[in-house]
N, C-alpha and C. Protein backbone atom coordinates (compact mmCIF):
# COMPACT_ATOMS: atom_id res chain seq x y z
N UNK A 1 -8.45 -41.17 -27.85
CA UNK A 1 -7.57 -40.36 -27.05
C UNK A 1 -7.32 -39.00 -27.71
N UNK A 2 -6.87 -39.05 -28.93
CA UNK A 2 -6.80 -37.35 -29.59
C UNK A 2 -8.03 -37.22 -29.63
N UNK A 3 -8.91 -37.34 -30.06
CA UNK A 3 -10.55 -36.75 -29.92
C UNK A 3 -10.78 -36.16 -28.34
N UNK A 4 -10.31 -36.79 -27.63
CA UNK A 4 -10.74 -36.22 -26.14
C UNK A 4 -9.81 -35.18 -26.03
N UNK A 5 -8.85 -34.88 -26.57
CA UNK A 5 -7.20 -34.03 -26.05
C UNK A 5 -8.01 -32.93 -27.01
N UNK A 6 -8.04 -33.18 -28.40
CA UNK A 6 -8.54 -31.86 -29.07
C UNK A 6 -9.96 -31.43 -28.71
N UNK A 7 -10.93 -31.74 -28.31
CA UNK A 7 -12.04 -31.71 -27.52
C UNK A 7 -11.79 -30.88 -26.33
N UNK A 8 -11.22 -31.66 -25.05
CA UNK A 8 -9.99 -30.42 -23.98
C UNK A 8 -9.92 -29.04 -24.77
N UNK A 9 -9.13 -29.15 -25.47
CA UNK A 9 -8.23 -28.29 -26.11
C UNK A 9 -8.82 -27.32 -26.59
N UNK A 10 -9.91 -27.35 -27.15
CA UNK A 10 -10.97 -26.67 -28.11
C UNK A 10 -11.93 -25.95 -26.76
N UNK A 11 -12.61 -26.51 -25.98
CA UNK A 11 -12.76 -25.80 -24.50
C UNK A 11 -12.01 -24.98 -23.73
N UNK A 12 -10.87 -25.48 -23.40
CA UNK A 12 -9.80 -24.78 -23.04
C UNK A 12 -9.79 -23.04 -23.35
N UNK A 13 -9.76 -23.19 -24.64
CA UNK A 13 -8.75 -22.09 -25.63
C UNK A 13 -10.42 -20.94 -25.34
N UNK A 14 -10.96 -20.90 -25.58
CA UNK A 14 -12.23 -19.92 -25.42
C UNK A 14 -12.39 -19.54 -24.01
N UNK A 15 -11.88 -18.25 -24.26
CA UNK A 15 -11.96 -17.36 -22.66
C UNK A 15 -13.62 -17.20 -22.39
N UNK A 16 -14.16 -17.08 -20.96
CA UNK A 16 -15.28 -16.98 -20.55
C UNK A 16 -15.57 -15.54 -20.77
N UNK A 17 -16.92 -14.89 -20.86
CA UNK A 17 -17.29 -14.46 -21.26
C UNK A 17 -18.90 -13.63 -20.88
N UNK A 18 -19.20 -12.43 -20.31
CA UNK A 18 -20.43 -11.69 -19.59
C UNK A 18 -21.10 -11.87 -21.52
N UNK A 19 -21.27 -12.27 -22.14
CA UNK A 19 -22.15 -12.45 -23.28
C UNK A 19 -22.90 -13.76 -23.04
N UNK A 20 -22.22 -14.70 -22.61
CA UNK A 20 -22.63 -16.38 -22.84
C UNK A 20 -23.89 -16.03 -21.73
N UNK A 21 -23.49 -15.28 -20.50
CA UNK A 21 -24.39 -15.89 -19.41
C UNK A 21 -25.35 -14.34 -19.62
N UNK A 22 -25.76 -13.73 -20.34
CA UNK A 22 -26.63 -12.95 -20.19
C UNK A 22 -27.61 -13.30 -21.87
N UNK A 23 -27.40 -14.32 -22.13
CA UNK A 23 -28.58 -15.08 -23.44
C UNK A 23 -29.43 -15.81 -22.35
N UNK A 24 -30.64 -16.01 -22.91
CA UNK A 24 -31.85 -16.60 -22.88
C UNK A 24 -31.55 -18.16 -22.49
N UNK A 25 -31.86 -18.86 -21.70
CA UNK A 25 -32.34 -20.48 -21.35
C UNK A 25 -32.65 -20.87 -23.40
N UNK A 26 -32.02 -22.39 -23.30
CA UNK A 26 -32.66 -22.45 -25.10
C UNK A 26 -34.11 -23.08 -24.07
N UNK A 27 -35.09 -23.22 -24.98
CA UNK A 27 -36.45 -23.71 -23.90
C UNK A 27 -35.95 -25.59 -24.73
N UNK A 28 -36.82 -26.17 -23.94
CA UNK A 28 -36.62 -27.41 -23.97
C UNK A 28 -37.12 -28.51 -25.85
N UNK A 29 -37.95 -27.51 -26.05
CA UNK A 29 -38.39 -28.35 -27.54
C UNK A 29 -37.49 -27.83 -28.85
N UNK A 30 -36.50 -26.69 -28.64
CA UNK A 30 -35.68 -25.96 -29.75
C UNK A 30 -34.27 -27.33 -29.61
N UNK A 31 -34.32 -27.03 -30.80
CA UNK A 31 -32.58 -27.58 -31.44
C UNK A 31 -31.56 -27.08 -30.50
N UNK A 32 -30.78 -28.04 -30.31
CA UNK A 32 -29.61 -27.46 -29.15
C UNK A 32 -28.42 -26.98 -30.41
N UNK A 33 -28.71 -27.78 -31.39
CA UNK A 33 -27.54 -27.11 -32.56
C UNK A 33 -28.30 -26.48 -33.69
N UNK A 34 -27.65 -25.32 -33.92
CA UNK A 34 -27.60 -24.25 -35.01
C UNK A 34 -27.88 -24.94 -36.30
N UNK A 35 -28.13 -23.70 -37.30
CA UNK A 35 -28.43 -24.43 -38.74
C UNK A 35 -26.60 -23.93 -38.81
N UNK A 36 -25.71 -22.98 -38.45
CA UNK A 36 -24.62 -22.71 -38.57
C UNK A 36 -23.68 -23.97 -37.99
N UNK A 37 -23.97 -24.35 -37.09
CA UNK A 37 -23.22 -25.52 -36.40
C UNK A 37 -23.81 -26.92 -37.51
N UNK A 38 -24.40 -26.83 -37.95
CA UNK A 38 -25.20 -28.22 -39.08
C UNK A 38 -24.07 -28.03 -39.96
N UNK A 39 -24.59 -26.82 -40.50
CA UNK A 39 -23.60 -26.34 -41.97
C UNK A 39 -21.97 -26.81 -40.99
N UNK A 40 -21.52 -26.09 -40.74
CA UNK A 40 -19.82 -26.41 -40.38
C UNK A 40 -19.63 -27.78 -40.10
N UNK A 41 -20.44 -28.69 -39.17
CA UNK A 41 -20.36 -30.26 -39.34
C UNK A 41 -20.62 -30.92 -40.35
N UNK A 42 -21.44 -30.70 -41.18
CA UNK A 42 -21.53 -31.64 -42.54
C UNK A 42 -20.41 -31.09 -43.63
N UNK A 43 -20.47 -29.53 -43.58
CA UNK A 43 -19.29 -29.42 -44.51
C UNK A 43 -17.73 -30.12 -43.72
N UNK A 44 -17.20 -30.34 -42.92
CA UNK A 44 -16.24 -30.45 -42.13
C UNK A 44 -16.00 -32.35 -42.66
N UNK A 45 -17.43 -32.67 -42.31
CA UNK A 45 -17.25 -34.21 -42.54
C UNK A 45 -17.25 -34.27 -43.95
N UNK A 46 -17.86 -33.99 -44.73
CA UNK A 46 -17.75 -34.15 -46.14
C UNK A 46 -16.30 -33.50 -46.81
N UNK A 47 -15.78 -33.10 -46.23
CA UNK A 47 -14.29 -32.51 -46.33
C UNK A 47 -13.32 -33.72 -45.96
N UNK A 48 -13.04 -34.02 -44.57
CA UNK A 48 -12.85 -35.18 -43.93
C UNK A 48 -13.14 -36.75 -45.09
N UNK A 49 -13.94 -36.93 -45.27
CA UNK A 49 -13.85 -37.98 -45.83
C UNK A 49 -13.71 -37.89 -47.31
N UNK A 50 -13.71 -36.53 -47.99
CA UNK A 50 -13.24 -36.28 -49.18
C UNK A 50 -11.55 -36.68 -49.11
N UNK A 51 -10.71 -36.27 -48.68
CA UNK A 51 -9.54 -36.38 -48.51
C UNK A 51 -8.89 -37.64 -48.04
N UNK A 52 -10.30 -38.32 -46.90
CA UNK A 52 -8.92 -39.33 -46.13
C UNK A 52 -9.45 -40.46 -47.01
N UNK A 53 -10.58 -40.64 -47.75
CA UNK A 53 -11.40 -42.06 -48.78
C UNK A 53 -9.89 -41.65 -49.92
N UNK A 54 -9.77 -40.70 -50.28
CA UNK A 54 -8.91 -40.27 -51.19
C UNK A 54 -7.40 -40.94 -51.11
N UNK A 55 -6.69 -40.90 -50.24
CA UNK A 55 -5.60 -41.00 -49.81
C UNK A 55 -5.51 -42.13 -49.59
N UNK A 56 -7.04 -43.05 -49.01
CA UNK A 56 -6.90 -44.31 -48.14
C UNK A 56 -7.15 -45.35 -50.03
N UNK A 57 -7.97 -45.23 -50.90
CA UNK A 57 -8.04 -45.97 -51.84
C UNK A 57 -7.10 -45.42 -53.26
N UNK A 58 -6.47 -44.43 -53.06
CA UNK A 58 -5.84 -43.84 -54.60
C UNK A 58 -4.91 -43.29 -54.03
N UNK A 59 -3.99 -42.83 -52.90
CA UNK A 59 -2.92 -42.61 -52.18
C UNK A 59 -1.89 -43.05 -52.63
N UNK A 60 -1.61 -44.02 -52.57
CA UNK A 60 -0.50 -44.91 -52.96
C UNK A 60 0.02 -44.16 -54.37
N UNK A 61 -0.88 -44.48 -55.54
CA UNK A 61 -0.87 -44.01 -57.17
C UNK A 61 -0.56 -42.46 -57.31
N UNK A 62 -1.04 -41.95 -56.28
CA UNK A 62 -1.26 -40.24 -56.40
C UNK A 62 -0.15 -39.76 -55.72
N UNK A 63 0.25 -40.67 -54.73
CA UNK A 63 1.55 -39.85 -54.51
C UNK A 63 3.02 -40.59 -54.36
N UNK A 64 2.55 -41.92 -55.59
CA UNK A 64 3.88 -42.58 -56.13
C UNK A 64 4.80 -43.47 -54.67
N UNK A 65 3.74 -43.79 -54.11
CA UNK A 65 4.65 -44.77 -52.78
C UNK A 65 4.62 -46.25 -53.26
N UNK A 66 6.09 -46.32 -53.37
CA UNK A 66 6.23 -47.88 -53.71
C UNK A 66 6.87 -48.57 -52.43
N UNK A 67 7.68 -49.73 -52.69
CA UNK A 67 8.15 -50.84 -51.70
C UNK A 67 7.59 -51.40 -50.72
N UNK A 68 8.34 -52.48 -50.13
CA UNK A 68 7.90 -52.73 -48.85
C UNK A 68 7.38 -51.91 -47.59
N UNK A 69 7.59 -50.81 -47.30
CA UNK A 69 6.60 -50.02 -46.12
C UNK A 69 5.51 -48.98 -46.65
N UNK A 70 5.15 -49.41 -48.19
CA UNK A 70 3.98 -48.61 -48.66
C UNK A 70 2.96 -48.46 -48.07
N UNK A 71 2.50 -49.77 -47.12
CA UNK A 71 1.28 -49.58 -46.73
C UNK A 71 1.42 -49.12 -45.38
N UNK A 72 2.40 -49.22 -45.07
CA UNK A 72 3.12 -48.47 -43.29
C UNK A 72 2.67 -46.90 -43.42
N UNK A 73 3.36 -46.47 -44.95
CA UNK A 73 3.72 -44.95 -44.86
C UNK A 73 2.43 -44.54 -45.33
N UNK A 74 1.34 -45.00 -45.96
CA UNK A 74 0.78 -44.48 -46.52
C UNK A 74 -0.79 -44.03 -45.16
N UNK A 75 -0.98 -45.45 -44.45
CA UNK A 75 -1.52 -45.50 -43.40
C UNK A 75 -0.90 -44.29 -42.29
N UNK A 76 0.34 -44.19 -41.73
CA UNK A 76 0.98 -42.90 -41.15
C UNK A 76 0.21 -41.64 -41.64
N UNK A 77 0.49 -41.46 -43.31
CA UNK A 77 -0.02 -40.48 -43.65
C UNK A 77 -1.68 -40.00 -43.38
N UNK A 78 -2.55 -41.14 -43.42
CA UNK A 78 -3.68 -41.20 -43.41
C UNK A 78 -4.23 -40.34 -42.06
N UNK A 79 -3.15 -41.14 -41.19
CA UNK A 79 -3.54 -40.86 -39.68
C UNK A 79 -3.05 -39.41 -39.36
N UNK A 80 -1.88 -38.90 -39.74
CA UNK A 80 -1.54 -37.84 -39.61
C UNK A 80 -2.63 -36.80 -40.53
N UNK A 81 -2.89 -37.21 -41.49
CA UNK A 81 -3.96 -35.86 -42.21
C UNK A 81 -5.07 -36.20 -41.38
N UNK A 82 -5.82 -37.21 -40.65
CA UNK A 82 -7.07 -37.19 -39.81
C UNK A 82 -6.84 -36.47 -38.87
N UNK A 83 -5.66 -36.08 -38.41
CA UNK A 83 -5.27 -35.03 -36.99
C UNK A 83 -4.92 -33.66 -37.35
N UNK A 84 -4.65 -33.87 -38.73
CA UNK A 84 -4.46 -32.11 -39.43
C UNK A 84 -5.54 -31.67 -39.01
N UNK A 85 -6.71 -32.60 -40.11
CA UNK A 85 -7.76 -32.09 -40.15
C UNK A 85 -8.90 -31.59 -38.76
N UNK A 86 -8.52 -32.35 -37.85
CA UNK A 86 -9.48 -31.92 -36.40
C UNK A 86 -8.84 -30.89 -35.93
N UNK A 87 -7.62 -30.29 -36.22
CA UNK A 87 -6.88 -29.43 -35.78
C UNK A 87 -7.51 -28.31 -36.72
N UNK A 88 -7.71 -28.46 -38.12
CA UNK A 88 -8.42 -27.78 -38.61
C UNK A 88 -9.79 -27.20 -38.52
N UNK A 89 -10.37 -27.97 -37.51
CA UNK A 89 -12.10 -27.93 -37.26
C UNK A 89 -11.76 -26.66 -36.19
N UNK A 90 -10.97 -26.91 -34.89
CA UNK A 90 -10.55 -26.58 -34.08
C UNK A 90 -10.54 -24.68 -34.91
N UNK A 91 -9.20 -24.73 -35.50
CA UNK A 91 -9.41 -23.83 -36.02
C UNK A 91 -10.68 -22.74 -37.07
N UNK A 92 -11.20 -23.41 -37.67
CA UNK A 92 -11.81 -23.30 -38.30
C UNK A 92 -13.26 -22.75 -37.59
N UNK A 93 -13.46 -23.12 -36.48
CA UNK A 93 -14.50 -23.01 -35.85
C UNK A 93 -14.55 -21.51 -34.51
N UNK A 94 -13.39 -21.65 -34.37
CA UNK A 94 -12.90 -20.23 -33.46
C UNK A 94 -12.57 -19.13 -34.17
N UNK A 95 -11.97 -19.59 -34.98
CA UNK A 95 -11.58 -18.47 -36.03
C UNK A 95 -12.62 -17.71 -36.65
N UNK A 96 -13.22 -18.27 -37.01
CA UNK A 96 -14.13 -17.83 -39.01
C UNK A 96 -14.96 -18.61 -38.46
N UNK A 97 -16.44 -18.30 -37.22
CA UNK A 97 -17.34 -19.46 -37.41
C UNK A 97 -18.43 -18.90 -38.18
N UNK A 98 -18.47 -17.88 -38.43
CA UNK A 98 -19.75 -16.91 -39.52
C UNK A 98 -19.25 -17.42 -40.73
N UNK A 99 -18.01 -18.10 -41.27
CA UNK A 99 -17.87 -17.64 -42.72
C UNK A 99 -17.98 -19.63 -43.32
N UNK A 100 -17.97 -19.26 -44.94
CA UNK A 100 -18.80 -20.34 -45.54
C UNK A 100 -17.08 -21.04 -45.50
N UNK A 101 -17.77 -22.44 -45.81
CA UNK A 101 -16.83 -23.68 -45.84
C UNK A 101 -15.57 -23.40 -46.70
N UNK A 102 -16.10 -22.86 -47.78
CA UNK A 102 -15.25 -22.37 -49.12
C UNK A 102 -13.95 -21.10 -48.51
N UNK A 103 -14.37 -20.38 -47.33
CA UNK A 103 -13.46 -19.54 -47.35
C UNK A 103 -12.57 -20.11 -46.15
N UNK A 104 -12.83 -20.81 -45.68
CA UNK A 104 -12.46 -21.69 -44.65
C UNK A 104 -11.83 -22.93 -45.39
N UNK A 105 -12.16 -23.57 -46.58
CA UNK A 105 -10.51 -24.32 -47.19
C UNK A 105 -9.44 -23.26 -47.81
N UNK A 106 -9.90 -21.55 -48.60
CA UNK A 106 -9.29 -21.10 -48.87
C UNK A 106 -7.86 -20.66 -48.16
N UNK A 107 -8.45 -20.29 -46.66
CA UNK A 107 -7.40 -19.91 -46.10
C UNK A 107 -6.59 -21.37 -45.58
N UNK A 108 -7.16 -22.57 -45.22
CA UNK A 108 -6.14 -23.64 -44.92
C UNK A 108 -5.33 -24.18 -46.17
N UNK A 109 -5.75 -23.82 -47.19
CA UNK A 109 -4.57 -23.61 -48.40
C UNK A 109 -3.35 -23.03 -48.45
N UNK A 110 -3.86 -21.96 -48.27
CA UNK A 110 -3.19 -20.32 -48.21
C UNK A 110 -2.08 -21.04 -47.00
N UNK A 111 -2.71 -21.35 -45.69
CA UNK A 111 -1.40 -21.65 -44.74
C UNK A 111 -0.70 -22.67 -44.60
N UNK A 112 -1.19 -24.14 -45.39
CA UNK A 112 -0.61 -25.16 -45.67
C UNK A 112 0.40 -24.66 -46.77
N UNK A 113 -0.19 -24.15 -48.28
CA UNK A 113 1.18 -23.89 -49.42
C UNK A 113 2.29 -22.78 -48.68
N UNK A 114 2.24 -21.64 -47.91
CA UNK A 114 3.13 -21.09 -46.95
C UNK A 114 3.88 -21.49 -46.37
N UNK A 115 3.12 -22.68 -45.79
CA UNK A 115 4.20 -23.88 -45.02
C UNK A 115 5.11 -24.58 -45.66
N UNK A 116 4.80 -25.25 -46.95
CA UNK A 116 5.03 -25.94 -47.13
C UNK A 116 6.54 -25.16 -48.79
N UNK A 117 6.09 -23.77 -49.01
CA UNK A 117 7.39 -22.92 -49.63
C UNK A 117 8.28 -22.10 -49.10
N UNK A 118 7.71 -22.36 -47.92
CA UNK A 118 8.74 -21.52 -47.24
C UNK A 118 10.31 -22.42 -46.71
């Protein structure tokens, strides 16, 4: 269900455009995806599962959750950073789709620690 809503959502948000419809037919034997669209999906997933393998096996230790709803809160958390993060693709992909992976966690740093001192 959020995969289909941020999916929507990600369509949605991109105004149409006299550029899209005056490119070339792709012909039928070419790649329908980019070596740029490769790069942003493998870096995106290898990001993705850097963080949520992280949280899901060493979570607990790393960010000191004890008692009885440890595994409640920690799972919450899990699920909530898997929806940061597609929110992040989202962004990441409209925003900055020319620029490398690296400057693209720099700035979701930059606006997560903002958020999070202010």
């Amino acid at each position: 269900m959020i995969m289909d809503t941020l999916g929507a959502l990600a369509l949605a948000t991109e105004p149409p455009n006299d550029e899209m419809m005056r490119r070339p037919p792709v012909k039928r034997g070419h790649g329908f995806i980019t070596l740029v669209m490769w790069r942003n999906i493998l870096g995106q997933a290898l990001y993705q599962l850097l963080v949520l393998s992280t949280l899901m096996f060493v979570g607990k230790r790393i960010l000191n959750i004890e008692g009885p709803n440890a595994d409640r809160t920690i799972n919450t958390l899990i699920f909530n950073s898997f929806v940061f993060c597609q929110v992040w693709v989202m962004q990441y992909t409209f925003l900055i789709p020319n620029a490398s992976i690296c400057v693209a966690l720099t700035l979701i740093y930059l606006v997560v620690s903002s958020k999070i001192n202010a």
